[in-house]
C-alpha atoms as a PDB file:
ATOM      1  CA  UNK A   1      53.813 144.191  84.438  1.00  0.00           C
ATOM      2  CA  UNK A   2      53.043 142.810  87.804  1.00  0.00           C
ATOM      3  CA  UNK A   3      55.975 140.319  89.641  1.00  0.00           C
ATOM      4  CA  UNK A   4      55.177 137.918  92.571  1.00  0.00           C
ATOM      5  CA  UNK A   5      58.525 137.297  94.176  1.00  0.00           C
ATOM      6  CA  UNK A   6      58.169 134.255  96.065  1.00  0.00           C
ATOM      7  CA  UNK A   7      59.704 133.760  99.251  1.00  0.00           C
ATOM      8  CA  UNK A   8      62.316 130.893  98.012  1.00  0.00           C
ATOM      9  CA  UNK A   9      63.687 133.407  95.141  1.00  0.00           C
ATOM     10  CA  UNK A  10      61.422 132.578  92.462  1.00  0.00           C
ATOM     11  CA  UNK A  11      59.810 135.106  90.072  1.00  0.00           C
ATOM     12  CA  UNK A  12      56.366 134.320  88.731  1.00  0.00           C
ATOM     13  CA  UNK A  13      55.326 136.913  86.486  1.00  0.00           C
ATOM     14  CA  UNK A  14      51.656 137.782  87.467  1.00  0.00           C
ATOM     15  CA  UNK A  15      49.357 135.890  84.734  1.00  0.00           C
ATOM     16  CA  UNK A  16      51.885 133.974  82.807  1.00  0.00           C
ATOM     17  CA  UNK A  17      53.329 130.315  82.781  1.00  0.00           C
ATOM     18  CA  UNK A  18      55.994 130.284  86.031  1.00  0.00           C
ATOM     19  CA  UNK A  19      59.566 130.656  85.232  1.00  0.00           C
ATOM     20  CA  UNK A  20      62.066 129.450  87.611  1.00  0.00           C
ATOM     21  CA  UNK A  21      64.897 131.545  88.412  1.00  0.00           C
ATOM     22  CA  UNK A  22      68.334 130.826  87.366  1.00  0.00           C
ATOM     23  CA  UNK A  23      70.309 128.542  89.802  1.00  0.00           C
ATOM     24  CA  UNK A  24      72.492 130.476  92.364  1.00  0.00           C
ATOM     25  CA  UNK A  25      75.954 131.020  90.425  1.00  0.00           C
ATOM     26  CA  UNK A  26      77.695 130.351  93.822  1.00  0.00           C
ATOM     27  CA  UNK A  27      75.835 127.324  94.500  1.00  0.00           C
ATOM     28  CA  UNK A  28      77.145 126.123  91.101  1.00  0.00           C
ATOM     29  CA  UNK A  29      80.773 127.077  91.450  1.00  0.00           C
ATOM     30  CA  UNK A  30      80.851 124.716  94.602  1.00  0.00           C
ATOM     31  CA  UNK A  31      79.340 121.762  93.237  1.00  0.00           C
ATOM     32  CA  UNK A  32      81.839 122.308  90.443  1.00  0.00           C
ATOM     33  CA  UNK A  33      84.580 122.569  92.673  1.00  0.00           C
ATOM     34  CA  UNK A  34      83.778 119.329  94.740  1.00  0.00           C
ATOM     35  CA  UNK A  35      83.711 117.404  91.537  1.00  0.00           C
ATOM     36  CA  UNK A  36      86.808 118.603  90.219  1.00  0.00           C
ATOM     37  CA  UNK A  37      88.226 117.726  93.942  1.00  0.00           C
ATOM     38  CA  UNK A  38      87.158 114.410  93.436  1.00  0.00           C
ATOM     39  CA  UNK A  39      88.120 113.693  89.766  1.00  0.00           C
ATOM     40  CA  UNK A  40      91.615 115.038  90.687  1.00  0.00           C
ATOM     41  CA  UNK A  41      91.662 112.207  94.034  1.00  0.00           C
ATOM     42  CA  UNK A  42      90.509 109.292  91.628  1.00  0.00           C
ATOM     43  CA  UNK A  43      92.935 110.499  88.973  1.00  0.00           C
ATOM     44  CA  UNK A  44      95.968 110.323  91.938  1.00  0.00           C
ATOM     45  CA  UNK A  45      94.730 107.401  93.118  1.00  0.00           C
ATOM     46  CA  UNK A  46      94.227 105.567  89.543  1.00  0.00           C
ATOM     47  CA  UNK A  47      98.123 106.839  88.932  1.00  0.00           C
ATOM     48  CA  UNK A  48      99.537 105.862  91.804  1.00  0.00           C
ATOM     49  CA  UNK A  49      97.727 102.707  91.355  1.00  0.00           C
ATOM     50  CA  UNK A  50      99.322 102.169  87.513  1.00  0.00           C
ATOM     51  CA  UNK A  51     102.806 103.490  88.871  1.00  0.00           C
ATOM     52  CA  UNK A  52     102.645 100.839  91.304  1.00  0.00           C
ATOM     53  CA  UNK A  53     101.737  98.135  88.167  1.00  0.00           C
ATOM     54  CA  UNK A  54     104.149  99.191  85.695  1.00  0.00           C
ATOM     55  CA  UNK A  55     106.873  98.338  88.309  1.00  0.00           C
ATOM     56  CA  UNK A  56     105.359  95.132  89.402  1.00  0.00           C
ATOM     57  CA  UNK A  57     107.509  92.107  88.350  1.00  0.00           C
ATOM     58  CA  UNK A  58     106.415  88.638  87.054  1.00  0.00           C
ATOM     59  CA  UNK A  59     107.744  85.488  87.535  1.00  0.00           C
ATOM     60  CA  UNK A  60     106.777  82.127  85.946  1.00  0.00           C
ATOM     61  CA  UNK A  61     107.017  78.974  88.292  1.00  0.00           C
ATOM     62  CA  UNK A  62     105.857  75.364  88.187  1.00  0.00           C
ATOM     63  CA  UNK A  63     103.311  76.347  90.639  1.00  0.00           C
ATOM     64  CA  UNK A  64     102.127  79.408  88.319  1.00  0.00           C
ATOM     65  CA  UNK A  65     103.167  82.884  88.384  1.00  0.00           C
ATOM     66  CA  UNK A  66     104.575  85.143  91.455  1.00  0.00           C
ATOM     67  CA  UNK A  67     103.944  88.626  91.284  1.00  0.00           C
ATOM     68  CA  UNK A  68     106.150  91.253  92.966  1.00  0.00           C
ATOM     69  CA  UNK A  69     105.296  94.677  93.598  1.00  0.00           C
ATOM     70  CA  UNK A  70     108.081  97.695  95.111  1.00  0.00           C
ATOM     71  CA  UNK A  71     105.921  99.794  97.050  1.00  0.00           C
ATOM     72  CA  UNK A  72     108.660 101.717  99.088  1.00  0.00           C
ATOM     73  CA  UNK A  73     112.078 101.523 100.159  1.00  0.00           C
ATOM     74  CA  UNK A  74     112.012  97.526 101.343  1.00  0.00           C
ATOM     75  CA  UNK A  75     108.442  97.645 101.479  1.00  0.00           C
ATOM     76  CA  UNK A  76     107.419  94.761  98.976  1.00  0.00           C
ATOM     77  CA  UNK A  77     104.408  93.011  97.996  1.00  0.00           C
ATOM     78  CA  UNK A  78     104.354  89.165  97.076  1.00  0.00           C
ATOM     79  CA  UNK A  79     101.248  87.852  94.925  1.00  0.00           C
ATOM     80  CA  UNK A  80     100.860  83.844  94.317  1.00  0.00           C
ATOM     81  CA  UNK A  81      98.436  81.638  94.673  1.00  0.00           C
ATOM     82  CA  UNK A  82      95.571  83.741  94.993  1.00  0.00           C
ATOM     83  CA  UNK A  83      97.535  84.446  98.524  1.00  0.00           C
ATOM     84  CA  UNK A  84      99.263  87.805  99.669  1.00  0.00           C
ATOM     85  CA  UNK A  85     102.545  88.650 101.096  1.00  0.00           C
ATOM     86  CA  UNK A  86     103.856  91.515 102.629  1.00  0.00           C
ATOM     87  CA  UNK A  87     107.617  92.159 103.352  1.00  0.00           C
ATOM     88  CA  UNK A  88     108.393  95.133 105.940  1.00  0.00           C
ATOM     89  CA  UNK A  89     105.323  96.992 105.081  1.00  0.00           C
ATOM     90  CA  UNK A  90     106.299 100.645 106.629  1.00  0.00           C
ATOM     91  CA  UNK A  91     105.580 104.271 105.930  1.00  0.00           C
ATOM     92  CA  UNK A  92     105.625 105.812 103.963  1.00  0.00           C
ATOM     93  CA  UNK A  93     104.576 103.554 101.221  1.00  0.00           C
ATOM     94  CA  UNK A  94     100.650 103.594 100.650  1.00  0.00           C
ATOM     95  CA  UNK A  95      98.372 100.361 100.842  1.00  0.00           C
ATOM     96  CA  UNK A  96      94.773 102.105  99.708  1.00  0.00           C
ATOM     97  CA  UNK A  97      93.460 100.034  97.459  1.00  0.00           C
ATOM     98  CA  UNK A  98      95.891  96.999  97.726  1.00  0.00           C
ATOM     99  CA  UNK A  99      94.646  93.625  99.400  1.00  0.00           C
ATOM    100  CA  UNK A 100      95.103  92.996 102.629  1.00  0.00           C
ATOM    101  CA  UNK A 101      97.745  90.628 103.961  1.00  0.00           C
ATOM    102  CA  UNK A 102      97.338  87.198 104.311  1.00  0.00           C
ATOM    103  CA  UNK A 103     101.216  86.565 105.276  1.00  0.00           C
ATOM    104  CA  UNK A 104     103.754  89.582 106.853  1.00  0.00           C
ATOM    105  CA  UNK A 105     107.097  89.146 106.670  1.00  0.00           C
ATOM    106  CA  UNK A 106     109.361  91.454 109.041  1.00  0.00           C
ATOM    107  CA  UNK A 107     113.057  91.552 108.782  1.00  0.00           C
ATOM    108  CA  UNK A 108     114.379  93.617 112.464  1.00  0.00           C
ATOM    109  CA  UNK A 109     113.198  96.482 114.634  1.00  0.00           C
ATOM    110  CA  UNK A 110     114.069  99.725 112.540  1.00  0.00           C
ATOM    111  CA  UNK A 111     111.246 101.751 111.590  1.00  0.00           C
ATOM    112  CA  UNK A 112     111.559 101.713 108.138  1.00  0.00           C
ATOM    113  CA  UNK A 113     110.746  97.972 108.192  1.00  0.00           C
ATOM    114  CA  UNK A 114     108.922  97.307 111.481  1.00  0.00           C
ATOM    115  CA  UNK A 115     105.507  99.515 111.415  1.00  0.00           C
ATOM    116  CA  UNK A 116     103.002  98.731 113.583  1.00  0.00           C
ATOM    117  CA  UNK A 117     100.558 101.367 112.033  1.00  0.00           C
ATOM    118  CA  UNK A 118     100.855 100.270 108.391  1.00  0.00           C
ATOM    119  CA  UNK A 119     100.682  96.377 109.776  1.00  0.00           C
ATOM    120  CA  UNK A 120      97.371  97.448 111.251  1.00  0.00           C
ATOM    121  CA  UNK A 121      95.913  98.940 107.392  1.00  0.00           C
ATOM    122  CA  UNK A 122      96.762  95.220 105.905  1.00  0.00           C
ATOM    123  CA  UNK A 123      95.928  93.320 108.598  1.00  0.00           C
ATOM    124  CA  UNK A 124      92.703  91.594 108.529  1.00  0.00           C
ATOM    125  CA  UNK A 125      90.930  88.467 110.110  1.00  0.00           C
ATOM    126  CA  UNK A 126      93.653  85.077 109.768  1.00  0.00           C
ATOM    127  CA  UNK A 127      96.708  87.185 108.727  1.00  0.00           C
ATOM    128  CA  UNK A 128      99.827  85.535 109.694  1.00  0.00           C
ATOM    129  CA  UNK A 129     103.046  87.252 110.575  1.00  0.00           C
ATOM    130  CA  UNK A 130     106.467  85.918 110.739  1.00  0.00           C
ATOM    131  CA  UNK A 131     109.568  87.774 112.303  1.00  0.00           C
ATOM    132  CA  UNK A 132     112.290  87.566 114.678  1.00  0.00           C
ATOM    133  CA  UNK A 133     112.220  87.695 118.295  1.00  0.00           C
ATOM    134  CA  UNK A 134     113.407  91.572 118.837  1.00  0.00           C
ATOM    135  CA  UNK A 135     110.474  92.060 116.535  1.00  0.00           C
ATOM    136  CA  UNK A 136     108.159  90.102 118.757  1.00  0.00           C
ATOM    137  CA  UNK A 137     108.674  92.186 121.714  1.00  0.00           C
ATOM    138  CA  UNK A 138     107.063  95.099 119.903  1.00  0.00           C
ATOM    139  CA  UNK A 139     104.421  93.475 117.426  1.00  0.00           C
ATOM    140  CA  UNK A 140     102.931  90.363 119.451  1.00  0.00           C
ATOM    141  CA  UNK A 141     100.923  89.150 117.546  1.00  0.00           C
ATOM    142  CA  UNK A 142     103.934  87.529 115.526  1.00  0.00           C
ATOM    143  CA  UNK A 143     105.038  84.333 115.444  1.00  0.00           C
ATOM    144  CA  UNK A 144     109.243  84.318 115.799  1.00  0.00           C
ATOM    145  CA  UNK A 145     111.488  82.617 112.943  1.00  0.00           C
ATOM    146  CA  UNK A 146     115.243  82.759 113.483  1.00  0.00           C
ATOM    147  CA  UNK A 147     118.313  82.342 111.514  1.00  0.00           C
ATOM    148  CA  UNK A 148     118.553  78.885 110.273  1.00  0.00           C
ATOM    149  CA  UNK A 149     114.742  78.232 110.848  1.00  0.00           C
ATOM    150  CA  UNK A 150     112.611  77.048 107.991  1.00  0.00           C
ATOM    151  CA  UNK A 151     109.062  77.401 107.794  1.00  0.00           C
ATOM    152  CA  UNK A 152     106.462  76.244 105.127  1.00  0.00           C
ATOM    153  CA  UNK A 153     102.963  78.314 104.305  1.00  0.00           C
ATOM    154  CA  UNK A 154     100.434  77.865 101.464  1.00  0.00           C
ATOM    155  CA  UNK A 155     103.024  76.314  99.147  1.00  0.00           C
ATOM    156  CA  UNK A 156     105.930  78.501 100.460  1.00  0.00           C
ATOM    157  CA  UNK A 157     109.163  77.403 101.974  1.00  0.00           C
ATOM    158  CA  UNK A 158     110.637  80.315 103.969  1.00  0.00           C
ATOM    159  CA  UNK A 159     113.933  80.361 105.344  1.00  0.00           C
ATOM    160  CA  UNK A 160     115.208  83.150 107.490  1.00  0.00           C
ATOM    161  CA  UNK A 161     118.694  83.419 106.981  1.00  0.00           C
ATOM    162  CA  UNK A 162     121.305  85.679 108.587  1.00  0.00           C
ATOM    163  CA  UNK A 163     121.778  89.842 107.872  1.00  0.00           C
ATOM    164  CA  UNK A 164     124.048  92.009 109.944  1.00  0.00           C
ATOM    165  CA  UNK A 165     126.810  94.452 109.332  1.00  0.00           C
ATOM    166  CA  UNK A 166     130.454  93.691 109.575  1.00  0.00           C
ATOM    167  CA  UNK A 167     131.607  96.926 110.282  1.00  0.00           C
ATOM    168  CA  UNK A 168     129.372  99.832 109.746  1.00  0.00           C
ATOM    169  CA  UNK A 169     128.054 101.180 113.214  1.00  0.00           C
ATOM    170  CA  UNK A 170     126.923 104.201 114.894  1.00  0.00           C
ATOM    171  CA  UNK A 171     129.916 104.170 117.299  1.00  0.00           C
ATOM    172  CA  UNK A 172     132.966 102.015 117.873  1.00  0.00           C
ATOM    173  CA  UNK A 173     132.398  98.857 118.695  1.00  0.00           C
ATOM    174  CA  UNK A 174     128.863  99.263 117.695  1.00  0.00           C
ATOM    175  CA  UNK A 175     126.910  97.513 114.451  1.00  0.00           C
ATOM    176  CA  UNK A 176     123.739  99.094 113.505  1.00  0.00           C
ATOM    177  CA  UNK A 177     122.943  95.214 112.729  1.00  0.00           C
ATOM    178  CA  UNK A 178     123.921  92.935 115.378  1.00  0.00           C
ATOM    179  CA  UNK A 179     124.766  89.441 113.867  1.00  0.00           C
ATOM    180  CA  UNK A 180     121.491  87.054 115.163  1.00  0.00           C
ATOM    181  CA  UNK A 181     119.192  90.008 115.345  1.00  0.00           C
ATOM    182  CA  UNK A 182     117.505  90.278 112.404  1.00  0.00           C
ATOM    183  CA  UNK A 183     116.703  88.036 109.090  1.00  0.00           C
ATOM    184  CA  UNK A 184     116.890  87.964 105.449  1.00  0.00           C
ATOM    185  CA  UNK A 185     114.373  85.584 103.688  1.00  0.00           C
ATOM    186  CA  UNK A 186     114.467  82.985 101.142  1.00  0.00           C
ATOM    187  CA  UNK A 187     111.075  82.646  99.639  1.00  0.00           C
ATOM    188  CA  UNK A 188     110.387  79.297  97.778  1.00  0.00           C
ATOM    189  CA  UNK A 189     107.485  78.677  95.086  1.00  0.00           C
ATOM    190  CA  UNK A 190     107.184  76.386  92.498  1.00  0.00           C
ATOM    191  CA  UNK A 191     110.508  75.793  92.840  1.00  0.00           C
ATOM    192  CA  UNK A 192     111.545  79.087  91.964  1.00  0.00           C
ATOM    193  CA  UNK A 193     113.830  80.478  94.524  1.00  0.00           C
ATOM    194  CA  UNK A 194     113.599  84.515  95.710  1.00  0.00           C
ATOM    195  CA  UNK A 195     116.080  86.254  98.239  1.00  0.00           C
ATOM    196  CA  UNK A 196     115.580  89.129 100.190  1.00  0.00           C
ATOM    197  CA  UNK A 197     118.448  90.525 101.768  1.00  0.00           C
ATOM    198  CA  UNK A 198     117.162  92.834 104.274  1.00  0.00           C
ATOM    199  CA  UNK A 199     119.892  95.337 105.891  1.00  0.00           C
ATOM    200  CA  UNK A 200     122.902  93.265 105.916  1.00  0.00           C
ATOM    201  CA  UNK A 201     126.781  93.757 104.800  1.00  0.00           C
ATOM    202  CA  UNK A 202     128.254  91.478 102.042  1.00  0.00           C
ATOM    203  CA  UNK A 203     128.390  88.869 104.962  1.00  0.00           C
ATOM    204  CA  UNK A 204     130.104  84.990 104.112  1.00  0.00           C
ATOM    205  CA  UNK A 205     126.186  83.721 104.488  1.00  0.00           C
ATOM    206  CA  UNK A 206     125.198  85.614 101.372  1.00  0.00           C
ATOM    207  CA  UNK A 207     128.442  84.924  99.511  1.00  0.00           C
ATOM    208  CA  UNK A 208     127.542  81.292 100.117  1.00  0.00           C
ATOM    209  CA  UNK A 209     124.046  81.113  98.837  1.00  0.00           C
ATOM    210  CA  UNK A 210     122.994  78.255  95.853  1.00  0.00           C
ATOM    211  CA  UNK A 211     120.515  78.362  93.567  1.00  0.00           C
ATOM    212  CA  UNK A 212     119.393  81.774  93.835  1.00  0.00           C
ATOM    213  CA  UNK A 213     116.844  82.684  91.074  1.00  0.00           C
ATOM    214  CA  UNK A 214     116.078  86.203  91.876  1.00  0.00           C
ATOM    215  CA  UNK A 215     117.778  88.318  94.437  1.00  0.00           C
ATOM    216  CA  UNK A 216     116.311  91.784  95.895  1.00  0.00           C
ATOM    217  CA  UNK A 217     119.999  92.794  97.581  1.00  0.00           C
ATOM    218  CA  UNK A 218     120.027  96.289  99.691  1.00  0.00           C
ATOM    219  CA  UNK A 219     122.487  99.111  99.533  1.00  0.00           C
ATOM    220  CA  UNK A 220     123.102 101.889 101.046  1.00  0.00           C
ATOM    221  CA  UNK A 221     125.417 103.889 103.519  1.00  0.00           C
ATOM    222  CA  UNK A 222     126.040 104.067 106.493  1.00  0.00           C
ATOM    223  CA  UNK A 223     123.365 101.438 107.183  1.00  0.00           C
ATOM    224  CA  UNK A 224     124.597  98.498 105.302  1.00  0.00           C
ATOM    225  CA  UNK A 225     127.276  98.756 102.188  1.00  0.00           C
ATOM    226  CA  UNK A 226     127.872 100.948  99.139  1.00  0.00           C
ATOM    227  CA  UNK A 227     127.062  99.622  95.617  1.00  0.00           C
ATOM    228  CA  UNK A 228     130.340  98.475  94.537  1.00  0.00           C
ATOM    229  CA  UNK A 229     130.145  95.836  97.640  1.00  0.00           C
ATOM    230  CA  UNK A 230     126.918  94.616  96.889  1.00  0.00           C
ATOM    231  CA  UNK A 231     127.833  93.613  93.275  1.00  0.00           C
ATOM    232  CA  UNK A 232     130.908  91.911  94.467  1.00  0.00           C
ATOM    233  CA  UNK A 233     128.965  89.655  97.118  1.00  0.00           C
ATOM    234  CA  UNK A 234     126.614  89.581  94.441  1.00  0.00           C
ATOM    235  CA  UNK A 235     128.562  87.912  91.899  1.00  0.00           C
ATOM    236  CA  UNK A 236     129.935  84.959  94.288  1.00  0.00           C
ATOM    237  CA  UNK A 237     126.335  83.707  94.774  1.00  0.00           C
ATOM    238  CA  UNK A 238     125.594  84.798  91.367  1.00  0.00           C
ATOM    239  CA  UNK A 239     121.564  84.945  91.076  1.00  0.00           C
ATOM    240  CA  UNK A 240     119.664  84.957  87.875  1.00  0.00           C
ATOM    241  CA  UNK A 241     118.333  88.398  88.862  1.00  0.00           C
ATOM    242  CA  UNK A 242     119.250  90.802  90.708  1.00  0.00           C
ATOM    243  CA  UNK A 243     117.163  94.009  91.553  1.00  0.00           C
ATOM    244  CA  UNK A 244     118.999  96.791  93.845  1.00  0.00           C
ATOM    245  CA  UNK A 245     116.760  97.959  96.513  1.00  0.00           C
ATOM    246  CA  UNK A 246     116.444 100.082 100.161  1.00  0.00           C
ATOM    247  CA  UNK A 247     119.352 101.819  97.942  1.00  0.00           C
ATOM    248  CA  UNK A 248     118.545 105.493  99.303  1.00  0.00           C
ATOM    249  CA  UNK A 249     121.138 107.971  97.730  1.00  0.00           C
ATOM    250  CA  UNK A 250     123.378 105.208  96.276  1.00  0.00           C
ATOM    251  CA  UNK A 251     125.178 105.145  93.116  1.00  0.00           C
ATOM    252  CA  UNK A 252     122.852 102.194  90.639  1.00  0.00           C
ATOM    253  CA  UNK A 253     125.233 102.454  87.537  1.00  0.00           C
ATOM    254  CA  UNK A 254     128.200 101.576  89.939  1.00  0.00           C
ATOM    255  CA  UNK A 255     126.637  98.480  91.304  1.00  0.00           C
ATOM    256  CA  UNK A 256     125.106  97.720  87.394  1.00  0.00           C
ATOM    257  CA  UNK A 257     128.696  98.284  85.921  1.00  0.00           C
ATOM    258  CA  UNK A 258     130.033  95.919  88.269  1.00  0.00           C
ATOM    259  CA  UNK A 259     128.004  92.671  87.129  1.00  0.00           C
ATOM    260  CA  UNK A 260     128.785  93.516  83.930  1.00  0.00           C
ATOM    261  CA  UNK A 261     129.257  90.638  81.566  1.00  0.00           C
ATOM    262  CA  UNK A 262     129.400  88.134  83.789  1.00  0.00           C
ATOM    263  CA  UNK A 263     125.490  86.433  83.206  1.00  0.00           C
ATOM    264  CA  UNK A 264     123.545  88.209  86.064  1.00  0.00           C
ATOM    265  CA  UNK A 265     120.571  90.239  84.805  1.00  0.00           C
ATOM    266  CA  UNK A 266     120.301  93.186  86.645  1.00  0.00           C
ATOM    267  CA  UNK A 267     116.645  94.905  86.598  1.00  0.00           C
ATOM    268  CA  UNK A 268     116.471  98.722  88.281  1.00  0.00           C
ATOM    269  CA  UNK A 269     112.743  99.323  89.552  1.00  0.00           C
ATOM    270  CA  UNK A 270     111.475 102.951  91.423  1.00  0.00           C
ATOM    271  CA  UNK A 271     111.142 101.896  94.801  1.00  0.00           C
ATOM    272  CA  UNK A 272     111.041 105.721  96.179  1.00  0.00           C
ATOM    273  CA  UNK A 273     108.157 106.904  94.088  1.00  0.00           C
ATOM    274  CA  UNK A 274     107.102 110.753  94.683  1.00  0.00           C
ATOM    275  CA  UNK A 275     104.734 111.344  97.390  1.00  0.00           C
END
C-alpha cells in the first residue's frame, strides 16, 4: 500500500479515510507534568491556607466577633468589622491569598517585627499604620503612637503601652529593649479587651494591667524572659486567656504548668508553621 507522509507528521494512507497520527508522547508527558506542577501549588497553597484557619481564634464581643489569626512568630492577623489588622507583619510568614491591610500595627525596630517588604505585600490604597517613633524613622509612612498614648480607629481603642527588658542585654549595661522604645498594644472591641505584649520582660506595667480578656504574652531567651517568668507576671494581671507566643525554643508545658489551677485558660496555637 501506498503512504503520503505529510510534512506536519501525518500519515494518510493513499485512497482511504485520513488517520491522524498519534500525539507526540513527549509532548504529552509535559503537559502532564505542568498540570501535576500546578495541582501540587494549589494543593500547598489550599493547605497552608486551612493550616492557617484551623489556628485562627474567635472571639464573641458586643460589637460581633474578632477573629485572630497566628501567621508567624508575632506576626498576627486581626479580623472585625469587615476591617483588617495586621500586627508586626514580617518574614517569613506568607500573606498570598490573605486581605490586605486596612490597619498595621508595629511594635519596635527588630526585623522580625518591623518589615518593610512584607508591609509593602498588604499594603494597599488608605492603609493606616501605627508605630513608635524609632519605627518611623525607617517606615514613613507611619503615623507615631507612644507609651501612654491612646488612639481610636473603626470601633477600636488602641493603647500603646510600655515593653522593654529589665535585664537581658547583649552587653553590660545594655537592654536589647530600651524602656520608651518600643510598645505593646491593648486592642479594644466591643468591649472585649486583647493584649499584645510585644518583646518585653515581666515589667511592673504588665503586672499592673485590669481587665485583660485575652492576652498574647511573648517568651523567649535571651530576647525577653523564659516561660516560668511569663506565667508568673501572667498570673498578677491574670487574663481570661492567655496564648504563649514569639516563644522560639522555649519550654510551653513550663509556662502551662505554672497557671495551673488558678482560673487562666491557657490556649497553645503553631505560630512557627513549616515552610
Amino acid at each position: 500500500m501506498c503512504h503520503i507522509v505529510k510534512s506536519d507528521g501525518d500519515v494518510r494512507p493513499y485512497g482511504f479515510k485520513f488517520v491522524p497520527a498519534l500525539p507526540d508522547f513527549e509532548v504529552l508527558a509535559y503537559h502532564l507534568g505542568m498540570k501535576i506542577i500546578l495541582l501540587f501549588i494549589f494543593a500547598v497553597f489550599a493547605f497552608v491556607q486551612f493550616a492557617q484557619a484551623a489556628q485562627t481564634q474567635a472571639f464573641d464581643t458586643a460589637s460581633g466577633p474578632v477573629k485572630i489569626t497566628p501567621l508567624y512568630h508575632a506576626s498576627t492577623l486581626i479580623e472585625a468589622g469587615g476591617k483588617t489588622i495586621y500586627l508586626d507583619p514580617a518574614k517569613p510568614a506568607k500573606f498570598s491569598g490573605l486581605p490586605k491591610a486596612d490597619l498595621i500595627l508595629i511594635t519596635h525596630i527588630h526585623g522580625d517585627h518591623m518589615d518593610p517588604d512584607s508591609i509593602k505585600q498588604i499594603n494597599k490604597d488608605g492603609t493606616e499604620i501605627l508605630a513608635p517613633p524609632s519605627v518611623v524613622a525607617t517606615v514613613t509612612t507611619a503615623k507615631p503612637i507612644s507609651n501612654g498614648d491612646t488612639k481610636t480607629w473603626q470601633g477600636w481603642t488602641i493603647e500603646a503601652v510600655p515593653a522593654y527588658n529589665l535585664k537581658r542585654g547583649p552587653a553590660p549595661g545594655q537592654l536589647y529593649h530600651p524602656k520608651g522604645r518600643d510598645n505593646g498594644y491593648i486592642l479594644t472591641y466591643g468591649g472585649k479587651r486583647f493584649y499584645f505584649s510585644a518583646d518585653t520582660e515581666g515589667i511592673s506595667e504588665m503586672r499592673a494591667l485590669k481587665n485583660i480578656d485575652v492576652a498574647f504574652v511573648c517568651m523567649n531567651l535571651p530576647y525577653t524572659m523564659p516561660p516560668e517568668e511569663a506565667a508568673d507576671a501572667v498570673k498578677a494581671f491574670h487574663p481570661k486567656i492567655v496564648i504563649p507566643y514569639h516563644y522560639r525554643g522555649s519550654d510551653l508545658t513550663v509556662f502551662q504548668k505554672g497557671l495551673e489551677g488558678i482560673g487562666i485558660e491557657v490556649r497553645l496555637l503553631d505560630w512557627y508553621p513549616k515552610e
